[in-house]
N, C-alpha and C. Protein backbone atom coordinates (compact mmCIF):
# COMPACT_ATOMS: atom_id res chain seq x y z
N UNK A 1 19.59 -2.09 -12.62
CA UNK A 1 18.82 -3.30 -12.43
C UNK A 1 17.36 -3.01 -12.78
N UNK A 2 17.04 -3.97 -13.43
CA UNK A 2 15.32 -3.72 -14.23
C UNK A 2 14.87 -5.49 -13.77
N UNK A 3 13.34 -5.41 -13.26
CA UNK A 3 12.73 -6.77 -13.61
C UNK A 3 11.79 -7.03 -14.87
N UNK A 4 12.86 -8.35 -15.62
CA UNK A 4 11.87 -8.28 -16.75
C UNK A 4 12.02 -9.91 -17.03
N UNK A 5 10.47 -10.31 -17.20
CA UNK A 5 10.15 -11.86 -18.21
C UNK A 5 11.67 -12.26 -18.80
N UNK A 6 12.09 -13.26 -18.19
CA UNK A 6 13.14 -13.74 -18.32
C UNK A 6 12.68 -15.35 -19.18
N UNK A 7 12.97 -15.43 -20.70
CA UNK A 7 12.53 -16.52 -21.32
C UNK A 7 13.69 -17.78 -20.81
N UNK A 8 14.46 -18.31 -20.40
CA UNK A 8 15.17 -18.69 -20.19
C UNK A 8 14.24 -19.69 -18.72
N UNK A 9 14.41 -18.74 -17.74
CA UNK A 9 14.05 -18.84 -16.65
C UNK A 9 11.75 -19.03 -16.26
N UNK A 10 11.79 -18.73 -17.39
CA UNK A 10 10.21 -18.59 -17.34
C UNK A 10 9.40 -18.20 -16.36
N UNK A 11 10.12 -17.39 -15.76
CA UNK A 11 9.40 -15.82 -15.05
C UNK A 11 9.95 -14.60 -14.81
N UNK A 12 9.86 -13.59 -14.13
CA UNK A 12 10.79 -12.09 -14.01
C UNK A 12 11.32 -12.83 -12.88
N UNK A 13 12.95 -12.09 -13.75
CA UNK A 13 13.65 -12.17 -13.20
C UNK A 13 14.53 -10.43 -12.74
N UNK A 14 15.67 -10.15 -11.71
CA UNK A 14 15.87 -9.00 -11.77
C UNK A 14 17.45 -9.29 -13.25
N UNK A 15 17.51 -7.87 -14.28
CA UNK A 15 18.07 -8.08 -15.03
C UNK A 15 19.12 -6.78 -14.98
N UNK A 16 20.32 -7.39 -15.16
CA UNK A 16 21.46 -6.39 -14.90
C UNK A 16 22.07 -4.99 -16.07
N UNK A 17 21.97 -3.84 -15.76
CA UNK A 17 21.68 -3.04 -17.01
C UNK A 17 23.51 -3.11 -17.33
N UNK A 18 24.11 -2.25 -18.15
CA UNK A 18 25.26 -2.56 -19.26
C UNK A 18 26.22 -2.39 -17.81
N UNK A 19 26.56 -1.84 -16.94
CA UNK A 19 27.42 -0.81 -16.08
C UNK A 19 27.55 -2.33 -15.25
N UNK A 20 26.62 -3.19 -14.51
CA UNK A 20 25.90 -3.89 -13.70
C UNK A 20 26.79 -4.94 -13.99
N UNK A 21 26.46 -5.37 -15.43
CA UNK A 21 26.82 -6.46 -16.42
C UNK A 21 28.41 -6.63 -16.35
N UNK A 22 28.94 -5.69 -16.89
CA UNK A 22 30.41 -5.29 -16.72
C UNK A 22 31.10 -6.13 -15.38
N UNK A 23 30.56 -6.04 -14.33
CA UNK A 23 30.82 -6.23 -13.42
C UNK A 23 31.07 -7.20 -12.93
N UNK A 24 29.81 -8.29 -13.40
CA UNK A 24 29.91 -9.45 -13.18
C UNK A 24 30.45 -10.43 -14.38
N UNK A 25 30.83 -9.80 -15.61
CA UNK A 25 31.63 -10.42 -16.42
C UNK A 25 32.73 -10.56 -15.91
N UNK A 26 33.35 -8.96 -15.40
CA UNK A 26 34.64 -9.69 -14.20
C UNK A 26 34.72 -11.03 -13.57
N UNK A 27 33.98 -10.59 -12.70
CA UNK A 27 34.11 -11.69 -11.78
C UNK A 27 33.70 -13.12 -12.25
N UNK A 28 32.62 -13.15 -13.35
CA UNK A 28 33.01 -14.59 -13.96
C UNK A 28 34.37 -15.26 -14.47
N UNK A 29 34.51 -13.74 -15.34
CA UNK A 29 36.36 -13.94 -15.70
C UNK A 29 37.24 -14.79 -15.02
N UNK A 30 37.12 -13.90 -13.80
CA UNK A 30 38.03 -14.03 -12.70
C UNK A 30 37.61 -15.33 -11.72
N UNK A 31 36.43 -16.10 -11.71
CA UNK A 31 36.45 -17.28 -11.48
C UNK A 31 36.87 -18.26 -12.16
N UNK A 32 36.93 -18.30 -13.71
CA UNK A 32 37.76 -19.14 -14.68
C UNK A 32 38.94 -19.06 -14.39
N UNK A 33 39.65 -18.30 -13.50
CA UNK A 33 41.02 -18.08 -13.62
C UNK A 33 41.63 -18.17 -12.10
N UNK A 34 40.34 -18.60 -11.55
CA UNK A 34 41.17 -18.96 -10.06
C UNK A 34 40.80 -20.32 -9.45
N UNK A 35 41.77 -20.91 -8.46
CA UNK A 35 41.60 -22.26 -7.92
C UNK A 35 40.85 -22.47 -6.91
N UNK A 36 40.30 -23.31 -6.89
CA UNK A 36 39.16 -23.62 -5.82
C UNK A 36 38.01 -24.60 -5.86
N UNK A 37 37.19 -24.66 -5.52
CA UNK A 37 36.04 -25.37 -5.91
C UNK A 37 35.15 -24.74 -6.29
N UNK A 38 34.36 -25.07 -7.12
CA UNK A 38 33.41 -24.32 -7.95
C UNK A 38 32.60 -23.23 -6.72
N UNK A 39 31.86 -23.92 -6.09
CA UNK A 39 31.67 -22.73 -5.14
C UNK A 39 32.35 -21.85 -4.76
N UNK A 40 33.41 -21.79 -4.45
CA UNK A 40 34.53 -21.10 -4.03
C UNK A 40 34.75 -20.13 -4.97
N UNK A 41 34.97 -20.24 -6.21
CA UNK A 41 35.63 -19.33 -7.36
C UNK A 41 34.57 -18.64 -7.73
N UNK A 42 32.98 -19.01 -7.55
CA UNK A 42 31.97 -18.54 -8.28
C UNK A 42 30.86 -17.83 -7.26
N UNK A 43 31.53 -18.03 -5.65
CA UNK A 43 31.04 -17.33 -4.70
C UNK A 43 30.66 -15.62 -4.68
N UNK A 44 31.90 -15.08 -5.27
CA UNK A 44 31.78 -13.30 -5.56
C UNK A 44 30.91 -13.44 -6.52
N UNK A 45 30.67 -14.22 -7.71
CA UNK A 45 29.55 -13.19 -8.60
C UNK A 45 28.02 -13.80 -7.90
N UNK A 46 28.05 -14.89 -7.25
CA UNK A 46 26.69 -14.93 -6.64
C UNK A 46 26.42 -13.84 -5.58
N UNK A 47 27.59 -13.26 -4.92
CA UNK A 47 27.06 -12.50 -3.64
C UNK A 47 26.95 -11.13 -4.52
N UNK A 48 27.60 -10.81 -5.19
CA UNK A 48 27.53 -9.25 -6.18
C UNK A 48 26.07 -9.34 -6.81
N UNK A 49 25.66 -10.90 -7.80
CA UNK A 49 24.43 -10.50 -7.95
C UNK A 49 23.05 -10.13 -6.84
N UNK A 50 23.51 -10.73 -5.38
CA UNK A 50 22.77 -10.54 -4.73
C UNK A 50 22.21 -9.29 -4.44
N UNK A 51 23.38 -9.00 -4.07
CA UNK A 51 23.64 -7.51 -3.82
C UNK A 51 23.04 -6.07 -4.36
N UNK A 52 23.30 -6.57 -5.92
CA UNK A 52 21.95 -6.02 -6.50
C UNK A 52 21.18 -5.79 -7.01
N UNK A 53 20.49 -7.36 -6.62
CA UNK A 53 19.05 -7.17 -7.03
C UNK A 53 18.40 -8.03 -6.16
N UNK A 54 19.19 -8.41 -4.63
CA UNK A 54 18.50 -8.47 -3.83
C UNK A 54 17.70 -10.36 -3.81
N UNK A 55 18.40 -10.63 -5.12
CA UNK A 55 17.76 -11.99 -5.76
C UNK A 55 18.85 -12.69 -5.43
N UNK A 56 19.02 -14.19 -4.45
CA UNK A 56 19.90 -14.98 -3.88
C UNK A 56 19.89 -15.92 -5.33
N UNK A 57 20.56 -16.09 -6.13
CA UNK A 57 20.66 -16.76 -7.30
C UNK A 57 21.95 -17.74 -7.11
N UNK A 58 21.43 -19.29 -7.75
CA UNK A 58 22.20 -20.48 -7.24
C UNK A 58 23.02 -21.06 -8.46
N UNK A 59 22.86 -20.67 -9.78
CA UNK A 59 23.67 -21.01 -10.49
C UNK A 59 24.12 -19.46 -11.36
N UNK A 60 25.58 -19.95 -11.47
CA UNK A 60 26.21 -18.93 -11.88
C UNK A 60 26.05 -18.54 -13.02
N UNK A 61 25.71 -19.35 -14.03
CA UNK A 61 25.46 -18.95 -15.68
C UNK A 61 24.15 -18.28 -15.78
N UNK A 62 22.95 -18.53 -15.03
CA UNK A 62 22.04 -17.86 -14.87
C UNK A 62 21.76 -15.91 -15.17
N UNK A 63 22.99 -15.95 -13.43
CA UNK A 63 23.10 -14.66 -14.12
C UNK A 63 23.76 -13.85 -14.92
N UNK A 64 24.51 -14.57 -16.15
CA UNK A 64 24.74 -14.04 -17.45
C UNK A 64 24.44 -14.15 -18.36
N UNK A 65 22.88 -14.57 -17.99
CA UNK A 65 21.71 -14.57 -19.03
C UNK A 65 21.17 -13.37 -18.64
N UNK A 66 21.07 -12.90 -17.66
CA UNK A 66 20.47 -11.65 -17.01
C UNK A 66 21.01 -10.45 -17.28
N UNK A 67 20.40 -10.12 -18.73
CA UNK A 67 21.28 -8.55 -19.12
C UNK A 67 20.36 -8.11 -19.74
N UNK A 68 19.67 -6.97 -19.76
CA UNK A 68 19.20 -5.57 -20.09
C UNK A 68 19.14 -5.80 -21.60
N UNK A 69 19.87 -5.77 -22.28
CA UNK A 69 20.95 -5.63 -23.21
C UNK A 69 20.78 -6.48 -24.20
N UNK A 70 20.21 -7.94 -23.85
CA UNK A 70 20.01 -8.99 -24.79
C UNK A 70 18.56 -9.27 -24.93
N UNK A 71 17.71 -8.65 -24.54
CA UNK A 71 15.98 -8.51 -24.56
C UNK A 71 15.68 -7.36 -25.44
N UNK A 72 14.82 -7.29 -26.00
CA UNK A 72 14.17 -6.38 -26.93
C UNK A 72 13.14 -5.36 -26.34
N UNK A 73 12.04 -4.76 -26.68
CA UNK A 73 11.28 -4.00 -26.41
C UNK A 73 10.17 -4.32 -25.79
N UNK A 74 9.15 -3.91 -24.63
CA UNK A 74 8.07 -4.88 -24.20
C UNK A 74 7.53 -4.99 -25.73
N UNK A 75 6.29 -6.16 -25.87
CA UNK A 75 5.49 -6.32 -26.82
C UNK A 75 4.78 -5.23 -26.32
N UNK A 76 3.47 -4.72 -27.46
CA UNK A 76 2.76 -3.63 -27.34
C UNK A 76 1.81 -4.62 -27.01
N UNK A 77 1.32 -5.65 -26.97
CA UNK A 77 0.03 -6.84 -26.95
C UNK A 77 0.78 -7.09 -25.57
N UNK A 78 0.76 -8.02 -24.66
CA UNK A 78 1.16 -8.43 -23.49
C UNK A 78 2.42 -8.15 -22.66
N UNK A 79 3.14 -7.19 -23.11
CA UNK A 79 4.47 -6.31 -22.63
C UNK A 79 5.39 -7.26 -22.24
N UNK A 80 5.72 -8.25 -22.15
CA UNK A 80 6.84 -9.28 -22.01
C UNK A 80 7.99 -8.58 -22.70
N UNK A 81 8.72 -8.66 -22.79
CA UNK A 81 10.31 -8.20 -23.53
C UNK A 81 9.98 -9.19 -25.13
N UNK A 82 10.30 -8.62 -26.08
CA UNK A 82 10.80 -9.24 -27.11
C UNK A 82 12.07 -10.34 -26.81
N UNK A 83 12.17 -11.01 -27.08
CA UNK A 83 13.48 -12.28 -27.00
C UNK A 83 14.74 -11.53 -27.12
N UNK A 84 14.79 -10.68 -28.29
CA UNK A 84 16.24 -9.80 -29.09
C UNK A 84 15.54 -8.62 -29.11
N UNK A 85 16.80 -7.97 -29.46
CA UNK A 85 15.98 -6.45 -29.70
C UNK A 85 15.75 -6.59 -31.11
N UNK A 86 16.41 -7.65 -32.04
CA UNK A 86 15.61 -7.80 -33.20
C UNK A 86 14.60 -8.42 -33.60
N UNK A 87 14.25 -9.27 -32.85
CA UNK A 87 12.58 -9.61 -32.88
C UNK A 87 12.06 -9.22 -33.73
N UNK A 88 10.98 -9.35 -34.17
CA UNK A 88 10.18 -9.11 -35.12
C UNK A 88 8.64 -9.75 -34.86
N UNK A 89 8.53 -10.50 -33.79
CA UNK A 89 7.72 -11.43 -33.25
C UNK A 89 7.35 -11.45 -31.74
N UNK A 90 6.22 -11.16 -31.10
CA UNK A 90 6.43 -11.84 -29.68
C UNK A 90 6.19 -13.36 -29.78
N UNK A 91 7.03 -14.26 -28.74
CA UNK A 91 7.28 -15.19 -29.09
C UNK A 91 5.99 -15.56 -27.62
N UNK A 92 5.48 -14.84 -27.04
CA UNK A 92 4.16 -15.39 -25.76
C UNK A 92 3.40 -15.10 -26.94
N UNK A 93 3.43 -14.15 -27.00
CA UNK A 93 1.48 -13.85 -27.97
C UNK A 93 1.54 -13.91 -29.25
N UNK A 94 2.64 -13.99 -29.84
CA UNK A 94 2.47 -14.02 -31.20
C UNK A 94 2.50 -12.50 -31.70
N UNK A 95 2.34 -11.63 -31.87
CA UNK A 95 2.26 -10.29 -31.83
C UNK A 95 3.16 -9.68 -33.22
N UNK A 96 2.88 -9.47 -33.89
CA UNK A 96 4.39 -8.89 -34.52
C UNK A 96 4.44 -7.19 -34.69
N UNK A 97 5.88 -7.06 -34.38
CA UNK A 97 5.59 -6.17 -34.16
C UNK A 97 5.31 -4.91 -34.41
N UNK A 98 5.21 -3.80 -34.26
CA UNK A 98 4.54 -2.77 -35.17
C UNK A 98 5.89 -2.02 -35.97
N UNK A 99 6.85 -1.64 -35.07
CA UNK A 99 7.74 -0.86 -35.96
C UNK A 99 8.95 -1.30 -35.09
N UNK A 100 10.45 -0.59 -35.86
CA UNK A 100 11.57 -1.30 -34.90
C UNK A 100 11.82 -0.26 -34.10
N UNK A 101 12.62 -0.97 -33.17
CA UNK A 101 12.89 -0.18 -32.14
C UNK A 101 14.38 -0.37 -31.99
């Protein structure tokens, strides 16, 4: 778990590293595939994300925007995450960037 500028959300958010991620792809899985009411089926990956990162998060797609994994490098100008790791641009400051990463 890392906190980083979440463009989506338009502030830091906590973001789930690859191991983390895994985890709660399960359990999204596994809410598509069970009966209940939406709360009900989508209850485990809200309490797992809680869990860790400590962040009580209310919609479930949220946190599978929250991955490590799909953000790029801070900018070297205002350190926000790049959007992608292919970026080529900070998309706050404008920045481009110096070399790839």
């Amino acid at each position: 778990m890392k906190v980083l500028w979440c463009w989506r959300c338009r502030k830091e958010m906590p973001m789930l590293d690859e191991e983390e991620y895994h985890i709660a792809d399960e359990l999204i899985r596994k809410a598509f595939q069970t009966k209940g009411t939406i709360k009900e089926r989508f209850q485990p990956l809200l309490d797992y994300y809680k869990t860790v990162t400590g962040y009580e998060e209310t919609i479930p797609n949220a946190i599978m925007h929250h991955r490590i994994s799909q953000y790029g490098a801070p900018c070297e100008k205002c350190g926000k995450p790049y959007r992608t790791p292919q970026a080529s641009f900070c998309a706050a400051c404008g920045n481009k960037k110096l070399s790839p990463r």
